[in-house]
PDB file of N, CA and C in Angstrom:
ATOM      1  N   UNK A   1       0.834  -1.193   0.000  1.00  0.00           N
ATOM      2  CA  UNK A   1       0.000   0.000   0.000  1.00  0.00           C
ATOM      3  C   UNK A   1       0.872   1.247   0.000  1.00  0.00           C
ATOM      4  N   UNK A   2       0.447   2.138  -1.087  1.00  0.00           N
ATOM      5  CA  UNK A   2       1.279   3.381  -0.910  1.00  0.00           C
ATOM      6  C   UNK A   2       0.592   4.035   0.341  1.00  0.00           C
ATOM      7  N   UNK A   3       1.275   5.256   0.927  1.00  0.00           N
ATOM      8  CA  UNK A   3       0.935   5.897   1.591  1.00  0.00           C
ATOM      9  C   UNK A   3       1.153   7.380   1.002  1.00  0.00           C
ATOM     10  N   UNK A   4       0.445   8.211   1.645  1.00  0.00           N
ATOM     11  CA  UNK A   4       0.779   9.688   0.577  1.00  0.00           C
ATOM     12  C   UNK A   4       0.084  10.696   2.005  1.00  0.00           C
ATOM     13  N   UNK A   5       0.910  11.910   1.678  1.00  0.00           N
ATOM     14  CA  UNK A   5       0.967  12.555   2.502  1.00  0.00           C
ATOM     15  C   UNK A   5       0.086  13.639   1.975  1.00  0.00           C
ATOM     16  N   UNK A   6      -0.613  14.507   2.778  1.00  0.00           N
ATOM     17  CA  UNK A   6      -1.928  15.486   2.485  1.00  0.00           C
ATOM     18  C   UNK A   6      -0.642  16.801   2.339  1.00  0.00           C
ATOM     19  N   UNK A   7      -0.719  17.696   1.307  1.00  0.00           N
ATOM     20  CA  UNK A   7       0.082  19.062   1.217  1.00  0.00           C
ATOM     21  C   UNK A   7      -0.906  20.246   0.985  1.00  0.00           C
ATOM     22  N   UNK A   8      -0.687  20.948   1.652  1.00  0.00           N
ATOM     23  CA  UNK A   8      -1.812  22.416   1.466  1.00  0.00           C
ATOM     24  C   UNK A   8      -1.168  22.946   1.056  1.00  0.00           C
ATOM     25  N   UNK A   9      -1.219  24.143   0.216  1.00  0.00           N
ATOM     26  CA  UNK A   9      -0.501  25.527  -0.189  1.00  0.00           C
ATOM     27  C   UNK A   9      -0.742  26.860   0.864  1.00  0.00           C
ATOM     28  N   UNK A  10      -0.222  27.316   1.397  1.00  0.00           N
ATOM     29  CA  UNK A  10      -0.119  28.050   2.635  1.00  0.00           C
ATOM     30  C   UNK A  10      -0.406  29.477   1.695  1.00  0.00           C
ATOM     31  N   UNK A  11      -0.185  29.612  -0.272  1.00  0.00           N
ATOM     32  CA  UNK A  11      -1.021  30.680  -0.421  1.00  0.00           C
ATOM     33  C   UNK A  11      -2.302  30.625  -1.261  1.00  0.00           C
ATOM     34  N   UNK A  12      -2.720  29.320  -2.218  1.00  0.00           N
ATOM     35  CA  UNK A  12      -4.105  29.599  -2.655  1.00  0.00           C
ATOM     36  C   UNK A  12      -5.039  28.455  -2.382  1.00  0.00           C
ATOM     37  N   UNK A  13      -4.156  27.639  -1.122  1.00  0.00           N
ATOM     38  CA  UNK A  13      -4.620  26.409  -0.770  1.00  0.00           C
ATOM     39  C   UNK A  13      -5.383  25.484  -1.433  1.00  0.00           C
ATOM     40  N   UNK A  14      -4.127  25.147  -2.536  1.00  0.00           N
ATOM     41  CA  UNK A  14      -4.891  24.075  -3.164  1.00  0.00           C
ATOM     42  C   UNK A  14      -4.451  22.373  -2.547  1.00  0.00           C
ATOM     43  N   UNK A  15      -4.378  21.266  -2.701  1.00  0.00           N
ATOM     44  CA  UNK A  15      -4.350  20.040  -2.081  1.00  0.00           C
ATOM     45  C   UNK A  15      -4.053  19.275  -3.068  1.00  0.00           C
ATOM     46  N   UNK A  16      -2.526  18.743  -2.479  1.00  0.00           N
ATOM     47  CA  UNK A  16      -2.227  17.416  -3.586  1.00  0.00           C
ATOM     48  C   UNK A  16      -1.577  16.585  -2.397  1.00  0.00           C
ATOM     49  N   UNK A  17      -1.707  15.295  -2.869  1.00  0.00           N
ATOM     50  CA  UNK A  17      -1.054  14.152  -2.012  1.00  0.00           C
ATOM     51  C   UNK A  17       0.327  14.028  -3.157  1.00  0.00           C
ATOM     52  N   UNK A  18       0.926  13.899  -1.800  1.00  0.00           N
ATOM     53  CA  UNK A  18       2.463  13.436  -2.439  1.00  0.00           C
ATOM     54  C   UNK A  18       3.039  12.064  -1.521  1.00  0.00           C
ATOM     55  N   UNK A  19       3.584  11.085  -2.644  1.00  0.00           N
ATOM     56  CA  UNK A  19       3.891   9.806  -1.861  1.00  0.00           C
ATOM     57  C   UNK A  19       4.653  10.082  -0.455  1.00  0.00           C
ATOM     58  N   UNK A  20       4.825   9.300   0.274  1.00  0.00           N
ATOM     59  CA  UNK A  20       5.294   9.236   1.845  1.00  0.00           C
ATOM     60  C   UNK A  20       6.679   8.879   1.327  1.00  0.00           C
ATOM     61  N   UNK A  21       7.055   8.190   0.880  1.00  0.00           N
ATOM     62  CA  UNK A  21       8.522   7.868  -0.296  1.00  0.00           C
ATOM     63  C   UNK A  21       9.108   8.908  -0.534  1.00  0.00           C
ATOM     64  N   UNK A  22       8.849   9.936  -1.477  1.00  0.00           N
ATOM     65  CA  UNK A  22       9.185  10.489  -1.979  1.00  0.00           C
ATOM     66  C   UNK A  22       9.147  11.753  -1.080  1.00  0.00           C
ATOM     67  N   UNK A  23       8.215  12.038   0.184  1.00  0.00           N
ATOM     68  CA  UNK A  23       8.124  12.886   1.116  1.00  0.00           C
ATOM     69  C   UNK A  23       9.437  12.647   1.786  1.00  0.00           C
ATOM     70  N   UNK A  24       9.623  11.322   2.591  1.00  0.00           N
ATOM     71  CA  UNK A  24      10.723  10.382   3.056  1.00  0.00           C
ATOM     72  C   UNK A  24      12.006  10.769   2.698  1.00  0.00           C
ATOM     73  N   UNK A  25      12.087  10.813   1.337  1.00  0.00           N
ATOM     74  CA  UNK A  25      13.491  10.700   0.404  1.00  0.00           C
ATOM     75  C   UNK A  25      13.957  12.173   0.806  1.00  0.00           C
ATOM     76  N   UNK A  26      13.179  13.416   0.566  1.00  0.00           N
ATOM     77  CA  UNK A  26      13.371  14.790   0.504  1.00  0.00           C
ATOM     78  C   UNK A  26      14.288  15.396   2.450  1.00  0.00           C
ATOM     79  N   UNK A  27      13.307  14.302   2.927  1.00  0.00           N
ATOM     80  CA  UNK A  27      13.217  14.703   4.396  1.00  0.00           C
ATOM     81  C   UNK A  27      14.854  14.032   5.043  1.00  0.00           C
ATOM     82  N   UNK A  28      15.043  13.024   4.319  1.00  0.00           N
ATOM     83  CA  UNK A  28      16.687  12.485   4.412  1.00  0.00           C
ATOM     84  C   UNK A  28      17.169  13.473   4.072  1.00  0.00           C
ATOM     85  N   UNK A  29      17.162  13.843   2.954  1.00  0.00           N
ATOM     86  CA  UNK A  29      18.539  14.810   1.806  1.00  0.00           C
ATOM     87  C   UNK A  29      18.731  15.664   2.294  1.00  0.00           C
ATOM     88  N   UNK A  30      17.852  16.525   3.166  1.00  0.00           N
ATOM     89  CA  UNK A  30      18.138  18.072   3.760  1.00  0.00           C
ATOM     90  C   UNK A  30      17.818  17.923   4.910  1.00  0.00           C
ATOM     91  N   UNK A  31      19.023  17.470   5.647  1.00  0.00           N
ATOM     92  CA  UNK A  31      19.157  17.615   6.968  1.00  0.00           C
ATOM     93  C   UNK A  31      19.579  19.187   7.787  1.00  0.00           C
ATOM     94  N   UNK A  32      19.277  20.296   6.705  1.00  0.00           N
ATOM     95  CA  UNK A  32      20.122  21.027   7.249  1.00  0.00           C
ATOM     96  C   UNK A  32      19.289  22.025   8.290  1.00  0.00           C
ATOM     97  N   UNK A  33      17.966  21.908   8.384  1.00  0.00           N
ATOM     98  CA  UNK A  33      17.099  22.316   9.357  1.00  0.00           C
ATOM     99  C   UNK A  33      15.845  21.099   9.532  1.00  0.00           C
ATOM    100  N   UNK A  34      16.162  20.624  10.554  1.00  0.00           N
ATOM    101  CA  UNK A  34      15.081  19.471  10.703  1.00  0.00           C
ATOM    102  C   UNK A  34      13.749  19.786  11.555  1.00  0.00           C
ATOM    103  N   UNK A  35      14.073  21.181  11.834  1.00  0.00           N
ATOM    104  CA  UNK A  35      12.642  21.728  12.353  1.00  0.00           C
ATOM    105  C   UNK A  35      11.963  22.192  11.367  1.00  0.00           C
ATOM    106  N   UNK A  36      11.992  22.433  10.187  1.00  0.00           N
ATOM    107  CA  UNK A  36      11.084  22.692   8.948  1.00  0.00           C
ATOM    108  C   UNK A  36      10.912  21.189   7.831  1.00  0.00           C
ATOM    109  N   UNK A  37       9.608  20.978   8.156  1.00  0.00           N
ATOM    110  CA  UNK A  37       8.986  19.640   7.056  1.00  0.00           C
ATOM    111  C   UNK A  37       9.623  19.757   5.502  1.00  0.00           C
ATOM    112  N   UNK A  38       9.903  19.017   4.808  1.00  0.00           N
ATOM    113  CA  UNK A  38       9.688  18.893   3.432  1.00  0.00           C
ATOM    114  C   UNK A  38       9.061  19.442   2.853  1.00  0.00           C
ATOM    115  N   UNK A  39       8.950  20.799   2.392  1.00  0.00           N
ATOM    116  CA  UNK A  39       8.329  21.743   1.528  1.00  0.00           C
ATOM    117  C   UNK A  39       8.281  21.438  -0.005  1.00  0.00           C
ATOM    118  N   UNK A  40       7.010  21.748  -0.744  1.00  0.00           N
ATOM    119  CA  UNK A  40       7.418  21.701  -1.938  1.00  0.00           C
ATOM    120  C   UNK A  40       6.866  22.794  -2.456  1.00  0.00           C
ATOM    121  N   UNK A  41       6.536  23.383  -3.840  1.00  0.00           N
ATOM    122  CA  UNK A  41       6.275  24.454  -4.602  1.00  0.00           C
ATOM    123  C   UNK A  41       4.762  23.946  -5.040  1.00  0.00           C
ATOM    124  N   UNK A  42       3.996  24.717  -5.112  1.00  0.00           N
ATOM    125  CA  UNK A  42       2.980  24.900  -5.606  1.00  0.00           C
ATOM    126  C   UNK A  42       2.417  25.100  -7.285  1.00  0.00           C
ATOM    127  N   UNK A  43       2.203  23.526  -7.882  1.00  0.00           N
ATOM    128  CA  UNK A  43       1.820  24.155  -9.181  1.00  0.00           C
ATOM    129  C   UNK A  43       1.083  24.727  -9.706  1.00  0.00           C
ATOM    130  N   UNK A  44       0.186  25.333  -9.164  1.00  0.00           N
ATOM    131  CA  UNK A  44      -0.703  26.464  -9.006  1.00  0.00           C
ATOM    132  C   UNK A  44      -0.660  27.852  -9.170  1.00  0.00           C
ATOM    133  N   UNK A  45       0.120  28.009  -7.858  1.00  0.00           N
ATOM    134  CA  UNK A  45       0.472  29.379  -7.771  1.00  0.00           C
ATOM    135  C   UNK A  45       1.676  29.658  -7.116  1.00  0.00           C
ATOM    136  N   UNK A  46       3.041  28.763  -7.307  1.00  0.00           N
ATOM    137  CA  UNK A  46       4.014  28.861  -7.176  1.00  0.00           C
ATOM    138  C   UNK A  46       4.217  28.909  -5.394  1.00  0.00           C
ATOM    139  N   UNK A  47       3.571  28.955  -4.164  1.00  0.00           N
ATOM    140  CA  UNK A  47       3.527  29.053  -3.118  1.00  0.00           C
ATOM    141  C   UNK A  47       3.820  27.975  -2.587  1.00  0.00           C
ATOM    142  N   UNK A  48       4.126  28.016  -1.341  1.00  0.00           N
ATOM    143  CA  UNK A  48       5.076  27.236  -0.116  1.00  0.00           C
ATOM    144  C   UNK A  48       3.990  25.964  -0.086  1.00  0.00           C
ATOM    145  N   UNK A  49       4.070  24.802  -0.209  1.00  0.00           N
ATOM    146  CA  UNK A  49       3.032  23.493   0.377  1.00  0.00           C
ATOM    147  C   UNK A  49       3.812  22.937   1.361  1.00  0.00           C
ATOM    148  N   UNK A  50       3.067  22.837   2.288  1.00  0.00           N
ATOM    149  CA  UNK A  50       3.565  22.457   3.587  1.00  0.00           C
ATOM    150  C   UNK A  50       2.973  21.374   3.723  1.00  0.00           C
ATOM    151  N   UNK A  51       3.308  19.943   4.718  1.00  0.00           N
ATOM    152  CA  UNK A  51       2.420  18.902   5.015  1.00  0.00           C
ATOM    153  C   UNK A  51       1.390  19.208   5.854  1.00  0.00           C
ATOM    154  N   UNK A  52       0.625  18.756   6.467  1.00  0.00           N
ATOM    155  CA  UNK A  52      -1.383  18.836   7.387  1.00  0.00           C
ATOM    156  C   UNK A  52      -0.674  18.447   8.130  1.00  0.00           C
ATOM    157  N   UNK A  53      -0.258  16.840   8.109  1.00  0.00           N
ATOM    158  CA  UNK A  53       0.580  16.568   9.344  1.00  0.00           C
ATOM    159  C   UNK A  53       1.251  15.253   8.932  1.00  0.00           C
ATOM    160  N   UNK A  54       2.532  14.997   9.315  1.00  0.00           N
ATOM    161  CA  UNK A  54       3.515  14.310   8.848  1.00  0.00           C
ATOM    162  C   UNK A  54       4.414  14.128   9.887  1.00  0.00           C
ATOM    163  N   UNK A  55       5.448  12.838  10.473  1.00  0.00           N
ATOM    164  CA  UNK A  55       6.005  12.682  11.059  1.00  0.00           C
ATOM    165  C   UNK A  55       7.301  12.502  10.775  1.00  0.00           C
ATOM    166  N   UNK A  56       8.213  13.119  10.893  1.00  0.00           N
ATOM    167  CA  UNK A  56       9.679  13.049   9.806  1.00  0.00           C
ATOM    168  C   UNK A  56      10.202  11.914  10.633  1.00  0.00           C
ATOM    169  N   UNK A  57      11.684  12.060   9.457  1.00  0.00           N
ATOM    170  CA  UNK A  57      12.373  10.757   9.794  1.00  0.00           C
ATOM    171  C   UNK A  57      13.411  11.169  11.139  1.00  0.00           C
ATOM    172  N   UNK A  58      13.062  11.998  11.511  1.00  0.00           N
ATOM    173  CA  UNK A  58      14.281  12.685  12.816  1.00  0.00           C
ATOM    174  C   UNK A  58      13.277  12.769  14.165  1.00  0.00           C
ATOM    175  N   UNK A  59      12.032  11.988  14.077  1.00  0.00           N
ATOM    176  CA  UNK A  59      11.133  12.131  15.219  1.00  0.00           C
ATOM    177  C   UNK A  59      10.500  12.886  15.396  1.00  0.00           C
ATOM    178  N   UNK A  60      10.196  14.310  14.530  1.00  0.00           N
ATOM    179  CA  UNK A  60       9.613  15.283  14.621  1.00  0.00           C
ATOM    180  C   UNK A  60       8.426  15.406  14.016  1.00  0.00           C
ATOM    181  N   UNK A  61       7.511  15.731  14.830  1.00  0.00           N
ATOM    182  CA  UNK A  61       5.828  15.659  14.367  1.00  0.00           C
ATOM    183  C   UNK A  61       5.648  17.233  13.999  1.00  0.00           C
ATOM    184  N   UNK A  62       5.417  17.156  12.923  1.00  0.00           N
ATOM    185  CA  UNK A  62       4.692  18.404  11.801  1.00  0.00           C
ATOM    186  C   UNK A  62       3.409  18.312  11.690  1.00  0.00           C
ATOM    187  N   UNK A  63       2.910  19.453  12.131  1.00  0.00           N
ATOM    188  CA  UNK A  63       1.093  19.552  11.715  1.00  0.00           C
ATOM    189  C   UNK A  63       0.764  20.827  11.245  1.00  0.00           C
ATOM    190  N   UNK A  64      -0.131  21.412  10.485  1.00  0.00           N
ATOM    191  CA  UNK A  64      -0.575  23.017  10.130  1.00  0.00           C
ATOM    192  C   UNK A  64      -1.450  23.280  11.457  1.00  0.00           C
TER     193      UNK A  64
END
């Protein structure tokens, strides 16, 4: 079963699921602030998507 993570856009709040994998993979690579979730860009309207709520791989629980 995939799993996929809920992403809001923090500016025209639109909603896409993005795999937990590929959330996963991002959240390894940039260790360089582990108090900010895996962000991605908005194909919409170019704005910040943040996860709803997500638990990284460093123990840290992210929620909006």
């Amino acid at each position: 079963m995939n799993e996929e993570i809920l992403y809001i856009c923090m500016e025209c709040k639109t909603e896409e699921n993005i795999p937990k994998e590929v959330v996963e993979y991002f959240d390894e690579m940039d260790q360089s602030n582990i108090n900010e979730p895996p962000c991605f860009s908005c194909e919409e309207c170019g704005g910040v998507m943040r996860p709803q709520k997500y638990s990284g791989m460093h123990g840290k629980e992210y929620k909006l």
